[in-house]
C-alpha atoms as a PDB file:
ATOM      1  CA  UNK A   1     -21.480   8.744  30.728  1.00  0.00           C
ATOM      2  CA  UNK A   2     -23.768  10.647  33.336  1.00  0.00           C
ATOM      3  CA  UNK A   3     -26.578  12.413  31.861  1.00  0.00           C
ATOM      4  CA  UNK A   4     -28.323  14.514  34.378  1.00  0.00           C
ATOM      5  CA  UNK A   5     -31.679  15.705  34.650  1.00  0.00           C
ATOM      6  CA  UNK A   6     -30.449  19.424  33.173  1.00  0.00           C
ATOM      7  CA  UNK A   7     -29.330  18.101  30.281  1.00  0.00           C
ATOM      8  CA  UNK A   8     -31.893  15.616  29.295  1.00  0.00           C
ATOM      9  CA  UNK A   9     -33.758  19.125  29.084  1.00  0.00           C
ATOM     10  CA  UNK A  10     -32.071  20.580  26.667  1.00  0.00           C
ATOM     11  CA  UNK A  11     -30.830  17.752  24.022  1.00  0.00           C
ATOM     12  CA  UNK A  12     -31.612  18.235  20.814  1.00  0.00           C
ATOM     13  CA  UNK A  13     -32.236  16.792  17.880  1.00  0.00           C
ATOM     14  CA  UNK A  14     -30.030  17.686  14.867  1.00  0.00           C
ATOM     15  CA  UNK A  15     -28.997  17.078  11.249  1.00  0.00           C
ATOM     16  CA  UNK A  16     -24.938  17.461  10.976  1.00  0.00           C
ATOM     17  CA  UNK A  17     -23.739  17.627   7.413  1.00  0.00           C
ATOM     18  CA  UNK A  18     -20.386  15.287   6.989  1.00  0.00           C
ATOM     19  CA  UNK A  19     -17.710  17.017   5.709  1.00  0.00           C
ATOM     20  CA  UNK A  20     -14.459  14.777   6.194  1.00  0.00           C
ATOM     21  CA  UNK A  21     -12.586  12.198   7.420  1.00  0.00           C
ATOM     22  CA  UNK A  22      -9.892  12.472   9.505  1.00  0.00           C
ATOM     23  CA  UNK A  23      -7.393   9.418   9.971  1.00  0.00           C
ATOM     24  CA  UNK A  24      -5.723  10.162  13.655  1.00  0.00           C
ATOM     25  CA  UNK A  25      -3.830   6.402  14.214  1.00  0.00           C
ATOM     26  CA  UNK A  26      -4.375   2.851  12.384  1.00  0.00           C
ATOM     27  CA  UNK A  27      -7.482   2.348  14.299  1.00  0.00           C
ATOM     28  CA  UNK A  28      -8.901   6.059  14.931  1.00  0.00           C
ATOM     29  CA  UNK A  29     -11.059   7.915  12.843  1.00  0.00           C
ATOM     30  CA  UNK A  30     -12.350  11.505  13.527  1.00  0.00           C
ATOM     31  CA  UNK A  31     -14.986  12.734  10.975  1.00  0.00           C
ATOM     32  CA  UNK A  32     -16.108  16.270  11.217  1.00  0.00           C
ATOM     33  CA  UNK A  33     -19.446  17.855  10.463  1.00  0.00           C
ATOM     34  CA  UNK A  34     -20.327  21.751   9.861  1.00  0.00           C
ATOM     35  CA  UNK A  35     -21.370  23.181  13.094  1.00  0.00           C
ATOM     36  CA  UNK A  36     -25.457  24.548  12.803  1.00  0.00           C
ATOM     37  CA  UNK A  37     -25.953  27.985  13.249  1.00  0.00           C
ATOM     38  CA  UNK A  38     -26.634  28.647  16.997  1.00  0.00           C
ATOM     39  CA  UNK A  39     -25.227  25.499  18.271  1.00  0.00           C
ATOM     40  CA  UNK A  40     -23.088  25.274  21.499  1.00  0.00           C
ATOM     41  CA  UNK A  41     -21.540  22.395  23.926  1.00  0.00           C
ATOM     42  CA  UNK A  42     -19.557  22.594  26.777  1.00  0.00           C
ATOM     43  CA  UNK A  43     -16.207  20.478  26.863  1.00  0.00           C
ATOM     44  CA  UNK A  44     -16.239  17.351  28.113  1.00  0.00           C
ATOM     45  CA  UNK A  45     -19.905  16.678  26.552  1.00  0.00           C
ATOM     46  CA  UNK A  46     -20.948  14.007  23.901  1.00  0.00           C
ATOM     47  CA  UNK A  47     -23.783  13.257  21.589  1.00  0.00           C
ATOM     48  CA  UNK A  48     -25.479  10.667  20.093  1.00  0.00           C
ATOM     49  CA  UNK A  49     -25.222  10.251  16.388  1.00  0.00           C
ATOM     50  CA  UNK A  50     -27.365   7.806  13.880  1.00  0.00           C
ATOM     51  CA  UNK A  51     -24.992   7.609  11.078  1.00  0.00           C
ATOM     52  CA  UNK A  52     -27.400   6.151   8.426  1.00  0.00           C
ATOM     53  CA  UNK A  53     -30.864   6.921   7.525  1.00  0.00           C
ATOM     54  CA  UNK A  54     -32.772   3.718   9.045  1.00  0.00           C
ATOM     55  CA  UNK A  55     -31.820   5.113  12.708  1.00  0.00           C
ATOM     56  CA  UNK A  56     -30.719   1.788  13.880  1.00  0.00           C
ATOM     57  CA  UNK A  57     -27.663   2.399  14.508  1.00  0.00           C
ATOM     58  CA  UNK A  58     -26.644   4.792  17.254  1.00  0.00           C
ATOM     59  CA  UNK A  59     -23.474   5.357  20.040  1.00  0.00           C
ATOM     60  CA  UNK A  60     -22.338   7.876  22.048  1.00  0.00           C
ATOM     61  CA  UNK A  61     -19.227   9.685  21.000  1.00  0.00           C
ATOM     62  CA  UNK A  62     -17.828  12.660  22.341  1.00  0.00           C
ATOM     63  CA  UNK A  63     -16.814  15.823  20.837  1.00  0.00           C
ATOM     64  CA  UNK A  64     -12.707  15.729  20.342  1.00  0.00           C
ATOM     65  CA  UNK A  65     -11.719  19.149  19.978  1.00  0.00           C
ATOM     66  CA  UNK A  66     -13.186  22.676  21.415  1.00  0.00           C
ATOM     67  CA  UNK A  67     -16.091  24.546  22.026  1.00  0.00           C
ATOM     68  CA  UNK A  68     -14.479  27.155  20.018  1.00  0.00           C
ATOM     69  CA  UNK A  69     -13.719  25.296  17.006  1.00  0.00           C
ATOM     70  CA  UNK A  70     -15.842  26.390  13.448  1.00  0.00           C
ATOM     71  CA  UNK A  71     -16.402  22.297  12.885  1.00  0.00           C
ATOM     72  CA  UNK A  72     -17.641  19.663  15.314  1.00  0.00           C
ATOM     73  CA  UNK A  73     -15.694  16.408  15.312  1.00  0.00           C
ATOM     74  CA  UNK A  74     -16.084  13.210  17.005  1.00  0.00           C
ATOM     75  CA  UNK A  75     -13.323  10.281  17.099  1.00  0.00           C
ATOM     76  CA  UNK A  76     -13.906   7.204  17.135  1.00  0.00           C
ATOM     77  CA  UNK A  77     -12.221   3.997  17.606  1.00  0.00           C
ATOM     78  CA  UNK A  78     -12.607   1.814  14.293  1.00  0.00           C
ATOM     79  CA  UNK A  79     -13.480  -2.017  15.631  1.00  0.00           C
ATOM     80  CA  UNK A  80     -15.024  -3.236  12.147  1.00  0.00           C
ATOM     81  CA  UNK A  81     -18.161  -2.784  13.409  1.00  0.00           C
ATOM     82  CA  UNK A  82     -21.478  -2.141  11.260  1.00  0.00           C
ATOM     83  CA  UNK A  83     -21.905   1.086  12.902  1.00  0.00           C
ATOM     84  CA  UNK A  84     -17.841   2.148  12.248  1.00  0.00           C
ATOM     85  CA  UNK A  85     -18.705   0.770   8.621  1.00  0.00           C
ATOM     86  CA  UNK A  86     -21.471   3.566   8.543  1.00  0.00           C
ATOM     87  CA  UNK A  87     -18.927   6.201   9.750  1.00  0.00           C
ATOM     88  CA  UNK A  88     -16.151   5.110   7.158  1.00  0.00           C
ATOM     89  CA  UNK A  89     -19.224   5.344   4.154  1.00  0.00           C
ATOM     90  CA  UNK A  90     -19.956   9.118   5.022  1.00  0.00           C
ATOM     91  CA  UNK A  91     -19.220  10.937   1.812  1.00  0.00           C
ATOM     92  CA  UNK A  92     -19.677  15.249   2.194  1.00  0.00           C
ATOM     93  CA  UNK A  93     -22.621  16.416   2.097  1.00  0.00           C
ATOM     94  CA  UNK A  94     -23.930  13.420   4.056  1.00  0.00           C
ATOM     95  CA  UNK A  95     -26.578  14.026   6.863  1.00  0.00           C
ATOM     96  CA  UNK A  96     -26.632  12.478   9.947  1.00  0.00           C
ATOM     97  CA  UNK A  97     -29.072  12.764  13.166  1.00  0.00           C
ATOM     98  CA  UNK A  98     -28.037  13.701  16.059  1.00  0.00           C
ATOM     99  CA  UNK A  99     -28.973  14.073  19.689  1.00  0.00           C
ATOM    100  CA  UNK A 100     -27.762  16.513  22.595  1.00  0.00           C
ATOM    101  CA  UNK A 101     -25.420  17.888  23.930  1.00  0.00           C
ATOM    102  CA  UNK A 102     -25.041  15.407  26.836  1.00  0.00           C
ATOM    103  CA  UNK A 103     -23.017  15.059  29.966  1.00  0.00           C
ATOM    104  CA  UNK A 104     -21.099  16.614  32.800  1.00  0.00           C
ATOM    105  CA  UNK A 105     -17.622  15.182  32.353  1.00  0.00           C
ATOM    106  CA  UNK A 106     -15.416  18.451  32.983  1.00  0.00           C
ATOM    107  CA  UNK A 107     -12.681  20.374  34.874  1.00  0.00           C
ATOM    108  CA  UNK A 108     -15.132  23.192  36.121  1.00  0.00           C
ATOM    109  CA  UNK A 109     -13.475  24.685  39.620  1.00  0.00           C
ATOM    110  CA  UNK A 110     -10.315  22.144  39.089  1.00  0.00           C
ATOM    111  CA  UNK A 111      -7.266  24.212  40.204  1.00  0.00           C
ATOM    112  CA  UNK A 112      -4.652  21.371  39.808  1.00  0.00           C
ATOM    113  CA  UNK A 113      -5.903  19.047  37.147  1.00  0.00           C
ATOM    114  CA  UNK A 114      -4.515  15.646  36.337  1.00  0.00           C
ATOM    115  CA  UNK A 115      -6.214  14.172  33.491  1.00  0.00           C
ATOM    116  CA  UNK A 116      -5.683  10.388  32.826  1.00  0.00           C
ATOM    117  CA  UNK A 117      -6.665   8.920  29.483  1.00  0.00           C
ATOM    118  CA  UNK A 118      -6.957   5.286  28.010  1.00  0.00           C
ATOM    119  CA  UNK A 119      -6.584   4.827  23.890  1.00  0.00           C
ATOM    120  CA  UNK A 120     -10.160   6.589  22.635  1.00  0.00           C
ATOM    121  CA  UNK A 121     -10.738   8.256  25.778  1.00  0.00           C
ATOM    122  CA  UNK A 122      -8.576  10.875  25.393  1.00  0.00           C
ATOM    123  CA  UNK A 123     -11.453  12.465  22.626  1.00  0.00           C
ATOM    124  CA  UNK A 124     -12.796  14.182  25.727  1.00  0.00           C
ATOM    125  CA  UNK A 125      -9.798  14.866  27.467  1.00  0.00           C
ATOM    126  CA  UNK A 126      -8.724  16.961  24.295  1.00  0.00           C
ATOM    127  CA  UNK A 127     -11.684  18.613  24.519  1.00  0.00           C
ATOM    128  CA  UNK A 128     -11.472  19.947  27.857  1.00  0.00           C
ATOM    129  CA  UNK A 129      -7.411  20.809  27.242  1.00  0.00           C
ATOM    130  CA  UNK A 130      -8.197  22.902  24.405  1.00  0.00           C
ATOM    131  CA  UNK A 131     -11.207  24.893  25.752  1.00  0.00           C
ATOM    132  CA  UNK A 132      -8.472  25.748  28.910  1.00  0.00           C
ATOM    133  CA  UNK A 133      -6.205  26.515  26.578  1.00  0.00           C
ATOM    134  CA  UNK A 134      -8.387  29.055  25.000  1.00  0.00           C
ATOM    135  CA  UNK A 135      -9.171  30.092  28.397  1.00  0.00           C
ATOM    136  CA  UNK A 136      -5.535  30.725  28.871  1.00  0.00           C
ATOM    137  CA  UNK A 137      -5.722  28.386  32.267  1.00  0.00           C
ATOM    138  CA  UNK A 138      -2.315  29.157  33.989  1.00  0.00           C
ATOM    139  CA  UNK A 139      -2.456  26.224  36.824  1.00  0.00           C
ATOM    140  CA  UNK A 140      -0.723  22.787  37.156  1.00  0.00           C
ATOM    141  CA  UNK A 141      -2.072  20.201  34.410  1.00  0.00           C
ATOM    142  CA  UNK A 142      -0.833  16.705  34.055  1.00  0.00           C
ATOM    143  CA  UNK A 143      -1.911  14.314  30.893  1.00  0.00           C
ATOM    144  CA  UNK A 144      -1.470  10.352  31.804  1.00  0.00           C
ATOM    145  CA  UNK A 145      -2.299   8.693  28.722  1.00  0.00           C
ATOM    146  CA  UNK A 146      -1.988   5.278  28.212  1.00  0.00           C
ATOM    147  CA  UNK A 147      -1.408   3.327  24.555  1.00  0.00           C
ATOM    148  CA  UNK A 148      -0.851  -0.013  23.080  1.00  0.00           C
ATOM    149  CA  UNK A 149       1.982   1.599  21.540  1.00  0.00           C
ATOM    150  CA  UNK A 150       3.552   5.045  19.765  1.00  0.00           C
ATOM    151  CA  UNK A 151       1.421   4.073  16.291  1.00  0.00           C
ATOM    152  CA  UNK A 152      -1.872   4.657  19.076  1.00  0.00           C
ATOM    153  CA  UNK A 153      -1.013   7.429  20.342  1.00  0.00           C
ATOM    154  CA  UNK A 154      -3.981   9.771  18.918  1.00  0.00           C
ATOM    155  CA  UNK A 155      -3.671  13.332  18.618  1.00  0.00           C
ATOM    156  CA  UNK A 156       0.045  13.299  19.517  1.00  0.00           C
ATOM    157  CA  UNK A 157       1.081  16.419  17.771  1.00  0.00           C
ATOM    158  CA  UNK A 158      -1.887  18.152  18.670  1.00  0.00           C
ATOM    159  CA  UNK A 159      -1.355  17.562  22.598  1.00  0.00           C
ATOM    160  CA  UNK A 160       2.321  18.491  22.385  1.00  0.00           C
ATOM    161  CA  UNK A 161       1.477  21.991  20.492  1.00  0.00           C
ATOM    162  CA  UNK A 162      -1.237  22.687  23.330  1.00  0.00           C
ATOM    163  CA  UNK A 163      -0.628  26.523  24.900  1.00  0.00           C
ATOM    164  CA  UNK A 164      -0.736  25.763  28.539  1.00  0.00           C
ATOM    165  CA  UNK A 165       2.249  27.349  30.338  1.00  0.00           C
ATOM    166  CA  UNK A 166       2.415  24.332  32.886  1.00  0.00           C
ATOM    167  CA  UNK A 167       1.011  21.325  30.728  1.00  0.00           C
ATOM    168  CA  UNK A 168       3.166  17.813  31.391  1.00  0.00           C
ATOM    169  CA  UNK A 169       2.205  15.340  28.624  1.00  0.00           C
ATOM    170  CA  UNK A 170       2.835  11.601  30.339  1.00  0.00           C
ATOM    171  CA  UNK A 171       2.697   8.866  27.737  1.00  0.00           C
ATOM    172  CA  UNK A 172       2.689   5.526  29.431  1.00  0.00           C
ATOM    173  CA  UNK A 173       2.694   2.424  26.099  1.00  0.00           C
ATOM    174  CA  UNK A 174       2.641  -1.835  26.928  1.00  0.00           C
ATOM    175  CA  UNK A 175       4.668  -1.548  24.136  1.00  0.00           C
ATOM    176  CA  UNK A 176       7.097   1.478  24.466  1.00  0.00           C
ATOM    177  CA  UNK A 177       9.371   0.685  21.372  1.00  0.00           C
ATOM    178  CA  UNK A 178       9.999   4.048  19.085  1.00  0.00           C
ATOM    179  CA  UNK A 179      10.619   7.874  19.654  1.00  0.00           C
ATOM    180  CA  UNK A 180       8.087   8.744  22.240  1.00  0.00           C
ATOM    181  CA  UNK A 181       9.626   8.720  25.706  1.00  0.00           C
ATOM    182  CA  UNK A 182       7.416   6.521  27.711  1.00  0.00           C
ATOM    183  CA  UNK A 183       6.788   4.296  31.145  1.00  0.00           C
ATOM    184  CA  UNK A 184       6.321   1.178  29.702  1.00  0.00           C
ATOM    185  CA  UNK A 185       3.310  -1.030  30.768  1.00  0.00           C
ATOM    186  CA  UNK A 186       0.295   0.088  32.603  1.00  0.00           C
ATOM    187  CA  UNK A 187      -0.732   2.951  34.338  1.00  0.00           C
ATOM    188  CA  UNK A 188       0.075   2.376  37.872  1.00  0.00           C
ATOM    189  CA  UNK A 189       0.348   3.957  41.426  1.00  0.00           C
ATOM    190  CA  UNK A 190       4.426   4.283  41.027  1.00  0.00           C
ATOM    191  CA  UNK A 191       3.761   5.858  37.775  1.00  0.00           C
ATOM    192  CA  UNK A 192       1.076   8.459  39.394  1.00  0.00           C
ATOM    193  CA  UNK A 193       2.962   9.026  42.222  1.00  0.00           C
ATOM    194  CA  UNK A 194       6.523   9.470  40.501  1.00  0.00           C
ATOM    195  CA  UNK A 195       4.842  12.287  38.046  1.00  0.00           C
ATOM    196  CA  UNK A 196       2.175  14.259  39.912  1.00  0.00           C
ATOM    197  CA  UNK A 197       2.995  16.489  42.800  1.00  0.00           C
ATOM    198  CA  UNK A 198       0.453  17.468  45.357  1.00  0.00           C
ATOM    199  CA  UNK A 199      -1.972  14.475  45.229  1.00  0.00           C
ATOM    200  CA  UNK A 200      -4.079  15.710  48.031  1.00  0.00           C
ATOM    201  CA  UNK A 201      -4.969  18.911  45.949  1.00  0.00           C
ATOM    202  CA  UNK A 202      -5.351  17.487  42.331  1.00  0.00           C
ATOM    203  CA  UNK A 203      -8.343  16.861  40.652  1.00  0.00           C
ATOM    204  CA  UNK A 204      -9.053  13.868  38.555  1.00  0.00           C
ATOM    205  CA  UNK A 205     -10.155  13.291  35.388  1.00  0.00           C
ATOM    206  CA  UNK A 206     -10.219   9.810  34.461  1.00  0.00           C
ATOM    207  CA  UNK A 207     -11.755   8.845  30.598  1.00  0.00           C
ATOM    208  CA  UNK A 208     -11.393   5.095  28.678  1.00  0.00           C
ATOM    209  CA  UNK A 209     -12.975   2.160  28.682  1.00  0.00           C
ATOM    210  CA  UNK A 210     -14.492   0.707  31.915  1.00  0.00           C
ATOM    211  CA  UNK A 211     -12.027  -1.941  32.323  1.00  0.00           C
ATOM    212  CA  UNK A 212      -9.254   0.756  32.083  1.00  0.00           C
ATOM    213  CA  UNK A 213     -11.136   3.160  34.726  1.00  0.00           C
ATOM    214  CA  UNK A 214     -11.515   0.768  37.183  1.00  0.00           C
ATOM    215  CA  UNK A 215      -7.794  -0.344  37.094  1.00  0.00           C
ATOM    216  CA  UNK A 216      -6.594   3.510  37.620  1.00  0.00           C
ATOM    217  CA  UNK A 217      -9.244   3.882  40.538  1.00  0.00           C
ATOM    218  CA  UNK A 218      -7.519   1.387  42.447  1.00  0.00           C
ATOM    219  CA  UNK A 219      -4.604   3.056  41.766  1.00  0.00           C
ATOM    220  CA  UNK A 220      -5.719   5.999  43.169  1.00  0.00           C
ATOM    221  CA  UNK A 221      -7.225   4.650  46.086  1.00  0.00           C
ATOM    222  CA  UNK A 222      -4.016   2.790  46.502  1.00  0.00           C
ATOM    223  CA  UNK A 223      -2.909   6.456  46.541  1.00  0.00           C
ATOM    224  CA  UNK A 224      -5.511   7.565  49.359  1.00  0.00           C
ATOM    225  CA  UNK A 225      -7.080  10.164  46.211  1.00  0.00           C
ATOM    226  CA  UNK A 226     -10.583  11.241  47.908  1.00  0.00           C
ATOM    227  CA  UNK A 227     -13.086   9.778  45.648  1.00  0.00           C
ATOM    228  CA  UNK A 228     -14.521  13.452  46.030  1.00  0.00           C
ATOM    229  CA  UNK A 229     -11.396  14.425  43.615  1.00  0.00           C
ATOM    230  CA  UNK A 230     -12.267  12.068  41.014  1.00  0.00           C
ATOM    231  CA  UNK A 231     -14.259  12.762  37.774  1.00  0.00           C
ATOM    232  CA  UNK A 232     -14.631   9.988  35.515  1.00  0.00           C
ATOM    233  CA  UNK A 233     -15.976   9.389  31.913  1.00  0.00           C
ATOM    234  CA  UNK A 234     -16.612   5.649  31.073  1.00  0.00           C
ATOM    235  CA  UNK A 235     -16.518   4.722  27.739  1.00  0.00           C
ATOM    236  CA  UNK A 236     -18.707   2.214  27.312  1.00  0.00           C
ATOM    237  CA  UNK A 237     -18.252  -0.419  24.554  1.00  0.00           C
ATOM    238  CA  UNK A 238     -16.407   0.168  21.341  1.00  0.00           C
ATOM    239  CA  UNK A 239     -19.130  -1.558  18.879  1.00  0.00           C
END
């Protein structure tokens, strides 16, 4: 996750106060704090958070819903980890420290936006379609997102209820067995190709883990997608 020189000047340092847990799929978790007076993020951005009092445990997540929300909420994928063991033992009233905002991972002066999301990475993703919904954006937006299966698929309802009048929700799952229409397997050139319309003009937005991002840029540049068009938001490690 880029942090540029901008925003290293205006992180701050915070106390959030836990207020719940949210459970979004078998192995996401979204907790949600009560949002300090004053404080403001763009879409797209992420902080870091020390979920226990030592501070030795930190990670980057990113907020997963909008700018205009009264709570702030982060998900997070739950590996069994010490530090998701420190997210699961938040009880309300719980303070946490954290740091920023931080990052540059948005759709600013997109005007045909194709987001593609692995798993966890849609937490930004969500971000960024919810602040355009509340901006009322009217142009061409496609959502890729890619799952292990339906049971994954975070934020489902959420996504399908957004208020964009030309929103196209794409699920692709390895294992497409249930209710959600799907492409089964990967997300692939065919796949790209078959669902977006005007590749030359679209803007990417690419957010999962690293192994995941790299796959789709080949894709695209299997696609001849100007690197120029590409915005991406590596998540990096799930520990």
């Amino acid at each position: 996750m880029p942090l540029s020189t901008f925003h290293r000047l205006i992180a701050m340092t915070l106390q959030f106060t836990f207020i719940e847990h949210i459970v979004r799929t078998p192995a996401a978790l979204s907790c949600r704090f009560s949002r300090p007076e004053g404080f403001s993020f763009r879409a797209g951005q992420y902080m870091l958070l020390w979920p226990e009092p030592s501070g030795s445990l930190v990670h980057a997540l990113s907020f997963s819903d909008s700018p205009q929300a009264d709570l702030l909420e982060f998900t997070k994928r739950i590996t069994g980890s010490t530090y998701c063991h420190a997210l699961e033992a938040l009880r309300p009233g719980d303070q946490i420290t954290a740091k920023g905002p931080l990052g540059s991972f948005s759709a600013d002066g997109a005007e045909r936006i194709v987001c593609i999301a692995g798993g966890i990475g849609i937490t930004p993703i969500r971000s960024i379609l919810s602040e355009l919904a509340h901006q009322r954006y009217h142009r061409p937006i496609t959502l890729i997102y890619g799952n292990l299966d339906e049971r994954d698929i975070a934020f489902a309802d959420e996504l399908a209820a957004l208020r964009l009048p030309d929103f196209r929700l794409v699920h692709v799952l390895q294992k497409p067995v249930g209710a959600v229409k799907a492409h089964a397997g990967f997300i692939t050139a065919e796949i790209i190709r078959s669902e977006v319309s005007r590749l030359e003009e679209s803007t990417f937005l690419l957010s999962g883990p690293p192994v995941m991002v790299k796959a789709v840029e080949a894709q695209l540049a299997e696609l001849h997608v100007s690197p120029e068009r590409i915005r991406i938001d590596r998540f990096l490690g799930y520990t």
